[in-house]
Protein backbone atom coordinates (compact mmCIF):
# COMPACT_ATOMS: atom_id res chain seq x y z
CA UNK A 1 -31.19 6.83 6.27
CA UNK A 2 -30.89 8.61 9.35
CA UNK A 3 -32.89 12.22 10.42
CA UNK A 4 -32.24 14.75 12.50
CA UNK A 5 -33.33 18.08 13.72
CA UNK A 6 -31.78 21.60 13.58
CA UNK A 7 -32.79 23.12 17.28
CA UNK A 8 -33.45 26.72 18.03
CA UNK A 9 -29.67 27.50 18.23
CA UNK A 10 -29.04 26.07 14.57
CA UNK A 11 -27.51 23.20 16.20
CA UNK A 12 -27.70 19.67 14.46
CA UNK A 13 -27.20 16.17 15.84
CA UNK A 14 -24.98 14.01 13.56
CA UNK A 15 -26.62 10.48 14.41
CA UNK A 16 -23.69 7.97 16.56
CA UNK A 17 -23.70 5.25 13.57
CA UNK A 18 -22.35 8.42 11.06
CA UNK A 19 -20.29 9.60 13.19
CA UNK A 20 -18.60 6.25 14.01
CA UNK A 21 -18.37 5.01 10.35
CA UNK A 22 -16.30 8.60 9.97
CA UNK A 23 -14.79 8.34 13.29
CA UNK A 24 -15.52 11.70 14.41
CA UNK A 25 -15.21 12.09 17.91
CA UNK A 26 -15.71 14.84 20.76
CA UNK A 27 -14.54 18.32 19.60
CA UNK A 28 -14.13 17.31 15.71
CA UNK A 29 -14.18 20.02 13.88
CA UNK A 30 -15.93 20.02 10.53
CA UNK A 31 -15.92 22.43 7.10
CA UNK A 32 -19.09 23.46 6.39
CA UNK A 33 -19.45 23.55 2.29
CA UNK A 34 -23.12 24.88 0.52
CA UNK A 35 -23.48 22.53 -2.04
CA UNK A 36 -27.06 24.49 -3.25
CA UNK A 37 -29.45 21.79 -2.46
CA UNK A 38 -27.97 20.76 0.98
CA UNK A 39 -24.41 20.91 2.69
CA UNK A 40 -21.38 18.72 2.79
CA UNK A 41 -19.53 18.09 6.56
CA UNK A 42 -15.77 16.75 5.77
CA UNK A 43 -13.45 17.11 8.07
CA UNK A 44 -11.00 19.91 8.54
CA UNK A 45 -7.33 19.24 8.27
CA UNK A 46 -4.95 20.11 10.44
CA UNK A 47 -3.20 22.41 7.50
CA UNK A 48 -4.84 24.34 4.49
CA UNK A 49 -5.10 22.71 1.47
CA UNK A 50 -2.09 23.96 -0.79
CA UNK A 51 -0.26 23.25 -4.40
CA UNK A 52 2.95 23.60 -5.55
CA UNK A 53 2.71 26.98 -6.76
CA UNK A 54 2.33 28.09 -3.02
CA UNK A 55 4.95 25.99 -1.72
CA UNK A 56 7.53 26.20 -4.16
CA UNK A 57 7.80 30.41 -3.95
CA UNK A 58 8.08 30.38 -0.62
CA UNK A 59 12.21 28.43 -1.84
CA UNK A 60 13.37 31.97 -3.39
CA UNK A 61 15.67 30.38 -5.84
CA UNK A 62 16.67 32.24 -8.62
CA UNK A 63 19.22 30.62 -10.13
CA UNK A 64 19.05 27.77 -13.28
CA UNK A 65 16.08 25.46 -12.85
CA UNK A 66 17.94 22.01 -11.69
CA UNK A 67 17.38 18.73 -13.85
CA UNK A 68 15.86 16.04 -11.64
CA UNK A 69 19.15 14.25 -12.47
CA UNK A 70 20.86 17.07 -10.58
CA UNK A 71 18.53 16.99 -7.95
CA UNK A 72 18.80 13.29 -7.00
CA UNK A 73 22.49 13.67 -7.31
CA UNK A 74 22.77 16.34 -4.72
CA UNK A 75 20.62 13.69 -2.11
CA UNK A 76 22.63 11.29 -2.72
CA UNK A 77 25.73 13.56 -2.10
CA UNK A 78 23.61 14.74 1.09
CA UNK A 79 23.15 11.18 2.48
CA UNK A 80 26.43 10.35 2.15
CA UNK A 81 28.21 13.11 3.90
CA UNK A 82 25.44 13.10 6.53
CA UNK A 83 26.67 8.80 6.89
CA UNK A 84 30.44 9.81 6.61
CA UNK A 85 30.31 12.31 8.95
CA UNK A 86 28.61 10.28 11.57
CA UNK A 87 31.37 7.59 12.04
């Protein structure tokens, strides 16, 4: 178990062996999350954590819902013009 201190300016040393097993390296930046007894550091990503709600109604289709069938056929029809145009 490691310990640390929280200085004057609410600043708080993450010990070298924790940061290493993480990785975390100069300029990291980390998500602060109150977990009620304490806090948890993770991480931030370089993008916002989304679902497929968000990202699918952003597409503004509003035609007939495709079969996956459909779908994989128009890929394949996709990749193949894409290497019978390149010849």
């Amino acid at each position: 178990m490691e310990i640390t201190k929280l200085s004057s300016k609410g600043q708080v040393i993450i010990p070298k062996p924790v940061r290493t097993a993480h990785d975390w390296k100069i300029g990291q930046e980390l998500v602060v999350i109150d977990m009620g007894d304490g806090i948890l550091l993770r991480p931030r990503t370089p993008f916002e954590t989304t679902n497929i709600g968000d990202v699918a109604s952003c597409l503004k289709y509003s035609g007939k819902a495709k079969s996956l069938d459909e779908m994989e056929d128009a890929i394949r029809e996709g990749i193949s013009e894409k290497h019978d145009g390149s010849d």
